[in-house]
Protein backbone atom coordinates (compact mmCIF):
# COMPACT_ATOMS: atom_id res chain seq x y z
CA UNK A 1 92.44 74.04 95.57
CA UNK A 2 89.17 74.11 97.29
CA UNK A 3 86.69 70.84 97.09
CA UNK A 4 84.12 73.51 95.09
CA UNK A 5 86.95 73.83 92.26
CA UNK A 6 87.67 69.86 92.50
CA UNK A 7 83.78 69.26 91.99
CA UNK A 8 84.12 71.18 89.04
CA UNK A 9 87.07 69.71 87.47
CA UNK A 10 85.53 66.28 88.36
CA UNK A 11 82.17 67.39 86.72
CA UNK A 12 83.85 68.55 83.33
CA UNK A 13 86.32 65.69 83.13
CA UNK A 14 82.45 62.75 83.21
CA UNK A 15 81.11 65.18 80.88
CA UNK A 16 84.11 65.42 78.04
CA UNK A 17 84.05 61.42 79.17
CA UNK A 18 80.10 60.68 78.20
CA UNK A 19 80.38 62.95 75.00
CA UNK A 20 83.45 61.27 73.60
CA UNK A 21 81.84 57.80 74.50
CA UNK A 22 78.53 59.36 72.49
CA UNK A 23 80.41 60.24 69.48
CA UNK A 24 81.99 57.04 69.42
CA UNK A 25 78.78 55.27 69.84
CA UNK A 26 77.61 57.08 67.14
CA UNK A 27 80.18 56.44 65.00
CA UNK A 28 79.77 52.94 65.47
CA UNK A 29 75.73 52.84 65.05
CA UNK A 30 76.73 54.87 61.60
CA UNK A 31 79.60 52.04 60.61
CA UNK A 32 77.12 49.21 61.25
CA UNK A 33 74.02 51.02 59.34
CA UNK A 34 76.59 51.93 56.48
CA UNK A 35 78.55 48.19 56.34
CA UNK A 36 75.76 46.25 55.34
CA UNK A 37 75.31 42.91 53.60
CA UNK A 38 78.46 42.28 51.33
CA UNK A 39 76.91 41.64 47.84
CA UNK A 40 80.17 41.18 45.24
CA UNK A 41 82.60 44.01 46.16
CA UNK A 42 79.93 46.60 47.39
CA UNK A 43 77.91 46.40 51.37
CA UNK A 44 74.31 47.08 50.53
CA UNK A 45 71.74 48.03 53.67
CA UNK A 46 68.67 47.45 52.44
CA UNK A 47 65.19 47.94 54.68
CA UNK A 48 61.43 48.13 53.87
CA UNK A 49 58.87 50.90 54.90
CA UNK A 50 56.37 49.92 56.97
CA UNK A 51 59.19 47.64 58.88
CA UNK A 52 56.58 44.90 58.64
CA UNK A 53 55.00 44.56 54.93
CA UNK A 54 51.50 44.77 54.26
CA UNK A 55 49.32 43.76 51.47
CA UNK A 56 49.90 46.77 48.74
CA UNK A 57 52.20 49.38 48.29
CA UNK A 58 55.62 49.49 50.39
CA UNK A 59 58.61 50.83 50.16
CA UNK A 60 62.62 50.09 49.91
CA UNK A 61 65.10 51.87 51.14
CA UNK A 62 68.80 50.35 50.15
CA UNK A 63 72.08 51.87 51.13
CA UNK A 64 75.14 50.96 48.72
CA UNK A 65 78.83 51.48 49.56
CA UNK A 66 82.07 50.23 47.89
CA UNK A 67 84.46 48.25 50.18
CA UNK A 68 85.65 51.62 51.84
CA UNK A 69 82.92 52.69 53.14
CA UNK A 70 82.04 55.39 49.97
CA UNK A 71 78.34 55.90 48.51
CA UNK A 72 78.02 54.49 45.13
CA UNK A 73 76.22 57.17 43.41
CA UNK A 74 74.78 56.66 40.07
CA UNK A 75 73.98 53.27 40.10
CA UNK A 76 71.01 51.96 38.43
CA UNK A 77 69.00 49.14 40.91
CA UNK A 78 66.20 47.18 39.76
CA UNK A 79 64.52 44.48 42.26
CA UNK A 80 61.92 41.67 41.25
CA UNK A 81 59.75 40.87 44.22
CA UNK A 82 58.12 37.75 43.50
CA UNK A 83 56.23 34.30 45.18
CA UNK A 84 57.00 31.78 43.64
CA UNK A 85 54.11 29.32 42.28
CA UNK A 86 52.29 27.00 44.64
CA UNK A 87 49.83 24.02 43.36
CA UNK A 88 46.95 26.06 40.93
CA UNK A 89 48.23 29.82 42.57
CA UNK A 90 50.56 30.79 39.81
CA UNK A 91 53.83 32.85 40.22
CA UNK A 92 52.94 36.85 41.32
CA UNK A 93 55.69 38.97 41.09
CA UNK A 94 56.01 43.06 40.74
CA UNK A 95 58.94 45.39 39.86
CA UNK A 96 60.58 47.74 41.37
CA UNK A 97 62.49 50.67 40.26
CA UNK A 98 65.04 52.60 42.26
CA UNK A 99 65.65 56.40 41.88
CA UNK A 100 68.57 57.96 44.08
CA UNK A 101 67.71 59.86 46.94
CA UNK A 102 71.03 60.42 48.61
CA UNK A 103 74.68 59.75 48.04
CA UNK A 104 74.71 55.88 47.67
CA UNK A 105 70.63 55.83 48.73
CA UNK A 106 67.65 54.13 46.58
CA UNK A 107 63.99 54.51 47.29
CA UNK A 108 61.17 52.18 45.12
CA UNK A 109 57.98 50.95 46.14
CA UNK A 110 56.92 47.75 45.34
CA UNK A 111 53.38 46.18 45.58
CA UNK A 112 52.40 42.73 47.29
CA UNK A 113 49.60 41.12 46.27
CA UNK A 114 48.75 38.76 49.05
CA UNK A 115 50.11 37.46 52.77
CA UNK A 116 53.20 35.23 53.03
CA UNK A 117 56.84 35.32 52.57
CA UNK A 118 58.51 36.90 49.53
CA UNK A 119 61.63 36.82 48.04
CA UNK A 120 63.39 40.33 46.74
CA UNK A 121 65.53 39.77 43.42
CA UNK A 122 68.26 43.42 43.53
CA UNK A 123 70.40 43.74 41.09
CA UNK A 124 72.91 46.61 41.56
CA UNK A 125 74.47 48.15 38.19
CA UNK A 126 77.13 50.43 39.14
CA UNK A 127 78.58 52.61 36.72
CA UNK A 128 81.78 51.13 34.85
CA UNK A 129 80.98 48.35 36.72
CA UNK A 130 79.82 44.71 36.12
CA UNK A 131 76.03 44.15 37.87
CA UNK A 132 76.34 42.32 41.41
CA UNK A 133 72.99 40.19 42.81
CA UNK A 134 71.36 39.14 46.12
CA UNK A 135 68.29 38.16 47.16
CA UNK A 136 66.61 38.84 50.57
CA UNK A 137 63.40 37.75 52.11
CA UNK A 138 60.85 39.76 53.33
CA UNK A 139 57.01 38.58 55.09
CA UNK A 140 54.14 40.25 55.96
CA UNK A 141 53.85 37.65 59.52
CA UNK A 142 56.88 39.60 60.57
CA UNK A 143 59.58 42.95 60.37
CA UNK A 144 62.16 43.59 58.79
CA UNK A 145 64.17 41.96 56.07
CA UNK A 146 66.69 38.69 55.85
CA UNK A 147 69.22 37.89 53.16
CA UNK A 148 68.39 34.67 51.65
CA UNK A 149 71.70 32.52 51.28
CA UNK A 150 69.90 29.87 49.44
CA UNK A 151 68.80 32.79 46.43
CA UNK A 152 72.19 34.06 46.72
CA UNK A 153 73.65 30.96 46.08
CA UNK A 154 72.10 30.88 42.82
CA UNK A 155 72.46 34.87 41.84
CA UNK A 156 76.21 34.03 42.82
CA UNK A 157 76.41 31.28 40.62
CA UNK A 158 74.58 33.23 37.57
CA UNK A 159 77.02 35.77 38.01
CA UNK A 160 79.25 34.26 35.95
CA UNK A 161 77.34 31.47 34.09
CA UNK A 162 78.67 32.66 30.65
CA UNK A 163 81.30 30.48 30.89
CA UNK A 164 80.92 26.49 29.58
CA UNK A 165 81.10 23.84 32.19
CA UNK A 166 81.30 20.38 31.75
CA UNK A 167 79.55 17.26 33.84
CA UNK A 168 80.68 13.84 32.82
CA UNK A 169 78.20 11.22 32.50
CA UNK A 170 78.97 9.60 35.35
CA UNK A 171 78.26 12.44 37.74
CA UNK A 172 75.02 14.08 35.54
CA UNK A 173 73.54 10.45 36.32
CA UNK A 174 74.33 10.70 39.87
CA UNK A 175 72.89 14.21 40.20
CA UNK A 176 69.06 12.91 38.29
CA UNK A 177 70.14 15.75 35.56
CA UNK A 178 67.62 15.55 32.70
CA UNK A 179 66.92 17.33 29.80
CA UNK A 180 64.75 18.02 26.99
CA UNK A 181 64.51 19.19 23.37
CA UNK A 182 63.23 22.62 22.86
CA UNK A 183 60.50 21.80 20.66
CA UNK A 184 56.96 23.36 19.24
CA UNK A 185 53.67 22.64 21.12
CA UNK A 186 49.77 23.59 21.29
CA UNK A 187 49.68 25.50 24.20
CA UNK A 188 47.05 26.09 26.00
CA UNK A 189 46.66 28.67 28.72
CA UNK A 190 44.72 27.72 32.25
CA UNK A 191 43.83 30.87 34.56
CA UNK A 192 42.28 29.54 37.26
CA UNK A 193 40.31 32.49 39.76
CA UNK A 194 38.29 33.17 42.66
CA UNK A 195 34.98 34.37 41.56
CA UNK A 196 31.80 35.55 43.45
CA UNK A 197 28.22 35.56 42.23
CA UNK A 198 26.47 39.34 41.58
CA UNK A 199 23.25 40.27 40.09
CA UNK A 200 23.42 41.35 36.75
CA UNK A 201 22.80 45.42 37.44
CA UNK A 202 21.79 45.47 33.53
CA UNK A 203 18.69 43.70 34.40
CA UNK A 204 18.09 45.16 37.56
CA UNK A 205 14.72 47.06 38.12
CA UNK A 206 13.77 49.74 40.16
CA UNK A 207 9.92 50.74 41.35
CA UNK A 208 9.32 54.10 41.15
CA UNK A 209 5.48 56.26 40.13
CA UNK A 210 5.46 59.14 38.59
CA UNK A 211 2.61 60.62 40.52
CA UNK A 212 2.21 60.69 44.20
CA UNK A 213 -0.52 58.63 46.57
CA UNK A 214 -1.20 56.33 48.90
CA UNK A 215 -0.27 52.14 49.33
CA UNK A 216 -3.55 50.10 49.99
CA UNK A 217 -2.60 46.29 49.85
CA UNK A 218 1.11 44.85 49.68
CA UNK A 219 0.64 42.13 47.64
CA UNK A 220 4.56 41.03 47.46
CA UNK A 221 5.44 41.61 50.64
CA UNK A 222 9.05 40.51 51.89
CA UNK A 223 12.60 41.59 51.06
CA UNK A 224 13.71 37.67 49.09
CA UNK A 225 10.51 37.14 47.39
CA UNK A 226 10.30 35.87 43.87
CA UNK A 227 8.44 37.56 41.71
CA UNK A 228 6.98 37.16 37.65
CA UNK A 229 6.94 39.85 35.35
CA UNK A 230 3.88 41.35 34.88
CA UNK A 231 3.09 40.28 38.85
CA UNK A 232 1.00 42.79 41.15
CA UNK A 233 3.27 44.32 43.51
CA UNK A 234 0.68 46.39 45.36
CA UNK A 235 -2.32 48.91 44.79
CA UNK A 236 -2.27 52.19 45.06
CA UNK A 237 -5.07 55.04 45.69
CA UNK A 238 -4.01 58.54 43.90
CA UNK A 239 -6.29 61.52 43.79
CA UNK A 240 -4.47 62.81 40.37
CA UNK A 241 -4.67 59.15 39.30
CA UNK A 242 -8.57 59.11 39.79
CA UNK A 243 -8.81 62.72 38.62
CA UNK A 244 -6.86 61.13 35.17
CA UNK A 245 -9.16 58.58 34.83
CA UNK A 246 -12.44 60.40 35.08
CA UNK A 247 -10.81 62.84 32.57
CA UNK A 248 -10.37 59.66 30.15
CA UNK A 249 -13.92 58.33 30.90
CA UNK A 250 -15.34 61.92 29.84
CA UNK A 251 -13.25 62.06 26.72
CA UNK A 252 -14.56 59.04 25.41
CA UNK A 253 -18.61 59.64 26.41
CA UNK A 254 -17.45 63.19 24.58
CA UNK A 255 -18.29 64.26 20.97
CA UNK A 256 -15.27 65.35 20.02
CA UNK A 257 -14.05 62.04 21.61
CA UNK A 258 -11.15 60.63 19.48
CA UNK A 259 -8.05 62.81 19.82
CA UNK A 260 -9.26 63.87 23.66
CA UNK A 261 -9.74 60.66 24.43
CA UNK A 262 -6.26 59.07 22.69
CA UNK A 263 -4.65 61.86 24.83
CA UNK A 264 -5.95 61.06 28.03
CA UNK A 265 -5.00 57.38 27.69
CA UNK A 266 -1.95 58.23 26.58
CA UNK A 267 -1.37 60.61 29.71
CA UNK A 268 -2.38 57.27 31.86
CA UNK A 269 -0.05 55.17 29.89
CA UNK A 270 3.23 57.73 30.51
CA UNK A 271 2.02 57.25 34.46
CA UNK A 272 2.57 53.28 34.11
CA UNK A 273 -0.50 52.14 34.68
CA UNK A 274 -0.79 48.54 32.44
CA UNK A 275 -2.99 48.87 29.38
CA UNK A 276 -4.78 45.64 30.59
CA UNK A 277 -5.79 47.82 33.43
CA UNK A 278 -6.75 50.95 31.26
CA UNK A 279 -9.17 48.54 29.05
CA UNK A 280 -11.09 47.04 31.98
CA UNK A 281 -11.39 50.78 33.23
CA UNK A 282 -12.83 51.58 29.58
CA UNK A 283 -15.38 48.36 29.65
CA UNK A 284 -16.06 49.15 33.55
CA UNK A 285 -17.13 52.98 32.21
CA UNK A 286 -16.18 53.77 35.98
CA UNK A 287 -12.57 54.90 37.47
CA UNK A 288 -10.81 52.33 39.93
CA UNK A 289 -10.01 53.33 43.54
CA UNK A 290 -7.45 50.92 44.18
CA UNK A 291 -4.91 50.61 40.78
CA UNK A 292 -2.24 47.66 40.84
CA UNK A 293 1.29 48.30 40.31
CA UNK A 294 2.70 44.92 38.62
CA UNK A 295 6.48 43.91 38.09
CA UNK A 296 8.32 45.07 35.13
CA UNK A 297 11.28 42.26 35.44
CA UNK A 298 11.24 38.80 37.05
CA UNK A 299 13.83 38.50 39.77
CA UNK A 300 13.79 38.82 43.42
CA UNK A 301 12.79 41.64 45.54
CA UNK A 302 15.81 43.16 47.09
CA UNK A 303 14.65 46.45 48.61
CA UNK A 304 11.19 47.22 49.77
CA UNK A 305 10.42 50.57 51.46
CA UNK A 306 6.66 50.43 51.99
CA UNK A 307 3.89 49.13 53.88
CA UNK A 308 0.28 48.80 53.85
CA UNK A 309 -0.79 52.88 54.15
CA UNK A 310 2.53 54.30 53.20
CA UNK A 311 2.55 57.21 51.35
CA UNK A 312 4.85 58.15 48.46
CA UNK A 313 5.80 61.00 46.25
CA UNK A 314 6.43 61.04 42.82
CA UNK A 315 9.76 59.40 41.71
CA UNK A 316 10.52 57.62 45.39
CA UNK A 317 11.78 54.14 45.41
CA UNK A 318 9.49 51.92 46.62
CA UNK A 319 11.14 48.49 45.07
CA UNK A 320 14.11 47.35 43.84
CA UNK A 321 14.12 43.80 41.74
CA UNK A 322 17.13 42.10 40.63
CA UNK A 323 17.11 39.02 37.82
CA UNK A 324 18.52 35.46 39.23
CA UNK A 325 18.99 34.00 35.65
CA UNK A 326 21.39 34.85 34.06
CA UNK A 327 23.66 35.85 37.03
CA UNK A 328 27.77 37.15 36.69
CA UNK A 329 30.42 35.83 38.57
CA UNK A 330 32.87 38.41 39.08
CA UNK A 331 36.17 37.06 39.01
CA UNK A 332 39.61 38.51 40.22
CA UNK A 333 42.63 37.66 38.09
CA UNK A 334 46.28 38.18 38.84
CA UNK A 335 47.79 41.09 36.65
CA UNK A 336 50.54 38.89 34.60
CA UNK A 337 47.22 37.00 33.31
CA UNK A 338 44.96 39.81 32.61
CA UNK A 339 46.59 40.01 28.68
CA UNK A 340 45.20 36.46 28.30
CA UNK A 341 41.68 36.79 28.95
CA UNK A 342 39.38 38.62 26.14
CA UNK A 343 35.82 39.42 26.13
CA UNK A 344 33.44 36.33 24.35
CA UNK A 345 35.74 33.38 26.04
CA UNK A 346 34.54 30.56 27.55
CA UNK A 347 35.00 30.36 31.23
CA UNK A 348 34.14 26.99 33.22
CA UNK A 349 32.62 26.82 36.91
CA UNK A 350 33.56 25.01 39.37
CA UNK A 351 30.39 22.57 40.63
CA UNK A 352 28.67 24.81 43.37
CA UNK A 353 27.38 21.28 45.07
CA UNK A 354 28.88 18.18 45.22
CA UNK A 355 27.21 15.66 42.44
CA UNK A 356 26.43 18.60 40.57
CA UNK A 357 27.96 19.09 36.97
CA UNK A 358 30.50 21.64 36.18
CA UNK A 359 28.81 24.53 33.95
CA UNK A 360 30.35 27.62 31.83
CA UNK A 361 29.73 31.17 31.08
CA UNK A 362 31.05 33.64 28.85
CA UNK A 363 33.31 36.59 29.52
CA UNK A 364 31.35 39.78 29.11
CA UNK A 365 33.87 42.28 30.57
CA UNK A 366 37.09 43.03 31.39
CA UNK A 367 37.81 46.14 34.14
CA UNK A 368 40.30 48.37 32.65
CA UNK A 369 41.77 48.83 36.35
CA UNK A 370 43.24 47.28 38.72
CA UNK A 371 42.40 46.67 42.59
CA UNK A 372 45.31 48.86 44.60
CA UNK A 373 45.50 46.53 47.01
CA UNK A 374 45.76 43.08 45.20
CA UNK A 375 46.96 43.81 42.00
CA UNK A 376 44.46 41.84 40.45
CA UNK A 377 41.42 42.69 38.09
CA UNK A 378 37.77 41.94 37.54
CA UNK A 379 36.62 39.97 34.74
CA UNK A 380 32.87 39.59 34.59
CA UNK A 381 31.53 36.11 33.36
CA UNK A 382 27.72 35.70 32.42
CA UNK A 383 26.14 32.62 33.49
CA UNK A 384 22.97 31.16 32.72
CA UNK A 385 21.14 30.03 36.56
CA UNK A 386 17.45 28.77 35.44
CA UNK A 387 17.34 26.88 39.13
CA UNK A 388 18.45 30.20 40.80
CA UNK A 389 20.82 27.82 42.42
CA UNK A 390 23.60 30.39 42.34
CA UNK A 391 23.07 32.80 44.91
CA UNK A 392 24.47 36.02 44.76
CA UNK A 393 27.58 36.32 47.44
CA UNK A 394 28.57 32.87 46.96
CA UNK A 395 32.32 31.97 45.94
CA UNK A 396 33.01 30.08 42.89
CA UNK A 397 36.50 28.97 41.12
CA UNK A 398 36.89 29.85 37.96
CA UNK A 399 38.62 28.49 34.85
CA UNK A 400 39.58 30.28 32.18
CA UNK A 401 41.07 28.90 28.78
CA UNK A 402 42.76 30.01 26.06
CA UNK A 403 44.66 28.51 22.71
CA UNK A 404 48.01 30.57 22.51
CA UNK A 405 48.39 28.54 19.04
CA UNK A 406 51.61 25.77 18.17
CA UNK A 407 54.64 27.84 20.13
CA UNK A 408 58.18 26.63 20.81
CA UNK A 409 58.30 26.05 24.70
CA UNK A 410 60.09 24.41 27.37
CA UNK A 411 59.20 22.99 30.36
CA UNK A 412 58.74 25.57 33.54
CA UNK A 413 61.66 23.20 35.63
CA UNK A 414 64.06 24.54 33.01
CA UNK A 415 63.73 28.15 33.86
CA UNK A 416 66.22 29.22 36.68
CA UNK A 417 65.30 33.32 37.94
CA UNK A 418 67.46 35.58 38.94
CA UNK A 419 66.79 38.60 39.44
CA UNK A 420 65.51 40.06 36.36
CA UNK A 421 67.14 37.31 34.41
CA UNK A 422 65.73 34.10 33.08
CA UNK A 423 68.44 31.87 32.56
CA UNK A 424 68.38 27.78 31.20
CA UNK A 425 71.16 25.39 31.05
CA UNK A 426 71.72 24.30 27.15
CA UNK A 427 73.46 20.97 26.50
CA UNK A 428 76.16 21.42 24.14
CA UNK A 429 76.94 17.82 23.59
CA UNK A 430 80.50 15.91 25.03
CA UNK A 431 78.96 16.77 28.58
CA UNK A 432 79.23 20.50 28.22
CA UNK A 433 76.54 22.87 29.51
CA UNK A 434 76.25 26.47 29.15
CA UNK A 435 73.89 29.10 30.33
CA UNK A 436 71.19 31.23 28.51
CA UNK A 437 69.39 34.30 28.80
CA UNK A 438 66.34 33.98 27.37
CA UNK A 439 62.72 35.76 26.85
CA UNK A 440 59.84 34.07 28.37
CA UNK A 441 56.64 34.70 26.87
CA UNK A 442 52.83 33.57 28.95
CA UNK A 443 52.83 30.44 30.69
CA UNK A 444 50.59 27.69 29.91
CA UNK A 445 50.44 24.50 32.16
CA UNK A 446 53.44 23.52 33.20
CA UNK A 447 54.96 24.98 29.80
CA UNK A 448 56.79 28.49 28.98
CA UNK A 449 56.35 30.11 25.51
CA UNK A 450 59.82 31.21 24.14
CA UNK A 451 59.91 34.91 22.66
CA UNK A 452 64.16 34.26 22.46
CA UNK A 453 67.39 33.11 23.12
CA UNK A 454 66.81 29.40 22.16
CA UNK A 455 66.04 28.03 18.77
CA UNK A 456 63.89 24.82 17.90
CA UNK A 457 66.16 22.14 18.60
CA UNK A 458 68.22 23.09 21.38
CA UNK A 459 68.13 21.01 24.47
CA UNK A 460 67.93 22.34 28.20
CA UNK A 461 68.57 20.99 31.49
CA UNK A 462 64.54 20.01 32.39
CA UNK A 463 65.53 18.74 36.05
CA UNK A 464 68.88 19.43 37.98
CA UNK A 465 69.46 23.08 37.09
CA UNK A 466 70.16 24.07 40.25
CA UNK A 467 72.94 21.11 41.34
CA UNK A 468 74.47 22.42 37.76
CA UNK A 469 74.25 25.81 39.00
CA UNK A 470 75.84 25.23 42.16
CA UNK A 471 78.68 22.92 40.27
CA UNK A 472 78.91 26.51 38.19
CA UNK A 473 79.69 28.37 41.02
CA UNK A 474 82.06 25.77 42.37
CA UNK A 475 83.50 25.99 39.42
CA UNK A 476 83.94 29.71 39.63
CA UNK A 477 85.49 29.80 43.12
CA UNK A 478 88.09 27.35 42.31
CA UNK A 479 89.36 29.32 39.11
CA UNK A 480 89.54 32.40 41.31
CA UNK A 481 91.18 30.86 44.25
């Protein structure tokens, strides 16, 4: 055999080597992007679009296979994405909903409303089979996405919380278990919000003549200045406004004078011009040059587009005035507090100094939509500012109150989440304690209205929940093993 041939043979042999070591490379990539996290009996793969989160819309992408390696088609997956609450920043959370895009592959986006670390809530319902739970951790400071062992502990041990357990005395007292009668209270609901002082644009006035000319003095003349109502802003020289005055003048040294004469001032009042101004041109019997242009709103000048000699056309802006008293504070409240807050409430302000005294406004408006990016919405407060002391484009906090009435409630320690299930411990007396679903309604303090699931009366683990979880799922493993 020549050395040519040998090449050959030598060449074919590395190449059937390097694509049998590719496939098998492949096939390895493919069994580690299929295995997954082992949640219950199924592996779940589960990553978010962009890689590193950002501050409103992303996406999930979550791969489920049984044991073997098969899709799970058909499921239905649901995932709670949620912060939990920290100091006056209550708890955000938004849903997600899967749809199936693939044999044994979910796509949902989810929203978050601000920077941090998040924790994601799945629950996987496959069919003809009981739901399984995990919860990951995702961040928008860095990629990807980590399964939380400390949330799993607990979504393992709800997994099969239906069944009673029971803690003697000895050992609740060791663990600082307390609890608490479910019981009615006056509940009272605290939103508390960043706000920002605006003008109010209903009161804002814009300087505009109907007739065209020339400027001849600036009396206000700065962007910031204060100005009265009824203030000169500047005079003005107008050929058609002299020509419309000398047409008055005639009218009223006319015979016929009356009707002329009405219609001539009225022309002059339709251009503006003040009817103080109009009467000393009626005593003077001569037209004036020079005309002032006053105010029509106290406020502060906040556009000026003239100078001394400028000339202008009919209908150009020349000033813009906006009120300082009353002023709104626009304030941006989370989404899950929105239904709480109703046009004609009272909302409190933060002191803007030190020493100062806290004040209040009213709410005058509530935006139908919601910002994109932080799931939050506007809610417009009125406040009264006779100093002018609030400045628009300073930040305020807001508080917002409102009576939700005598409710049965239970203290927010009680409420254990997982995924989307809000579960309590109830005493049953003789040391037994069983879990709950139940339906929360709005939170208010450090209190949670309850829609259902517990009646006046009952009593709930208050502190502990999650040592009597854990004992649950200690529990649990035992029986199996």
């Amino acid at each position: 055999m020549s050395r040519r041939a040998w090449f050959s043979i030598a060449a074919a042999i590395l190449a059937l080597a390097a694509g049998c070591s590719k496939r098998e490379a492949t096939q390895r990539a493919a069994t580690v992007e299929a295995s997954g996290q082992p949640v219950g009996p199924w592996r779940v793969s589960i990553a978010t679009k962009p890689v590193r989160p950002v501050v409103g819309d992303n996406k999930l992408e979550i791969a489920v296979n049984d044991s073997a390696g098969r899709p799970v088609t058909g499921a239905s997956l649901g995932a709670i994405v949620f912060m939990q609450a920290m100091g006056a920043m209550p708890r955000m959370e938004s849903s997600a909903e899967f749809r199936e895009t693939g044999p044994g592959r979910y796509e949902a986006t989810y929203g978050l409303q601000m920077q941090g670390d998040w924790d994601v809530a799945l629950t996987i319902r496959p069919p003809g089979a009981p739901p399984s739970e995990a919860v990951y951790r995702i961040s928008t400071n860095r990629a990807g996405v980590t399964f939380s062992g400390g949330s799993s502990a607990t979504n393992e041990a709800t997994a099969g919380l239906d069944n009673v357990i029971t803690i003697d005395p000895a050992r609740r007292q060791a663990t600082g278990i307390r609890t608490a009668p479910v019981a009615p209270h006056d509940l009272i609901a605290t939103i508390r919000a960043a706000g920002r002082v605006a003008y109010d644009e209903t009161r804002r006035a814009e300087i505009s003549l109907k007739f065209s000319g020339w400027i001849r003095t600036i009396r206000v003349d700065y962007v910031g200045r204060p100005v009265r109502r009824g203030e000169i802003l500047f005079t003005v020289y107008s050929p058609e406004l002299l020509s419309a005055q000398q047409e008055y003048l005639e009218s009223l040294r006319g015979r016929s004078g009356g009707d002329l004469a009405q219609a001539a001032k009225q022309r002059l009042l339709l251009w503006d011009i003040d009817p103080a101004t109009i009467d000393e041109i009626t005593e003077s019997g001569r037209p004036m040059n020079e005309l002032p242009i006053l105010a029509p709103a106290s406020g502060v000048v906040v556009e000026k587009n003239v100078v001394a000699g400028t000339s202008f056309t009919a209908g150009q802006t020349l000033y813009r005035i906006a009120p300082m008293d009353p002023v709104w504070v626009v304030a941006s409240v989370f989404q899950q507090e929105l239904p709480l807050v109703k046009v004609g409430m009272t909302a409190g302000l933060a002191p803007a100094f030190p020493g100062e005294p806290a004040r209040s406004g009213r709410v005058s408006y509530v935006n139908p939509f919601l910002d994109p990016t932080t799931r939050t919405g506007e809610v417009r407060v009125v406040v009264a500012n006779p100093k002018g002391d609030l400045r628009p484009g300073m930040f305020v906090d807001v508080l917002l109150e409102r009576s939700l009435g005598r409710k049965l409630a239970i203290p927010e320690s009680a409420v254990l989440y997982a995924g989307d299930r809000r579960l309590v411990f109830v005493d049953l007396g003789d040391g037994r304690l069983a879990a709950r679903d139940v339906s929360l309604g709005p939170k208010a303090g450090d209190q949670y209205e309850i829609l259902g699931g517990l009646r006046e009366g009952d009593v709930v683990v208050t502190s502990g929940n999650f040592l009597v979880a854990a004992e649950a799922r200690l529990r649990s493993a035992t029986q199996k093993w």
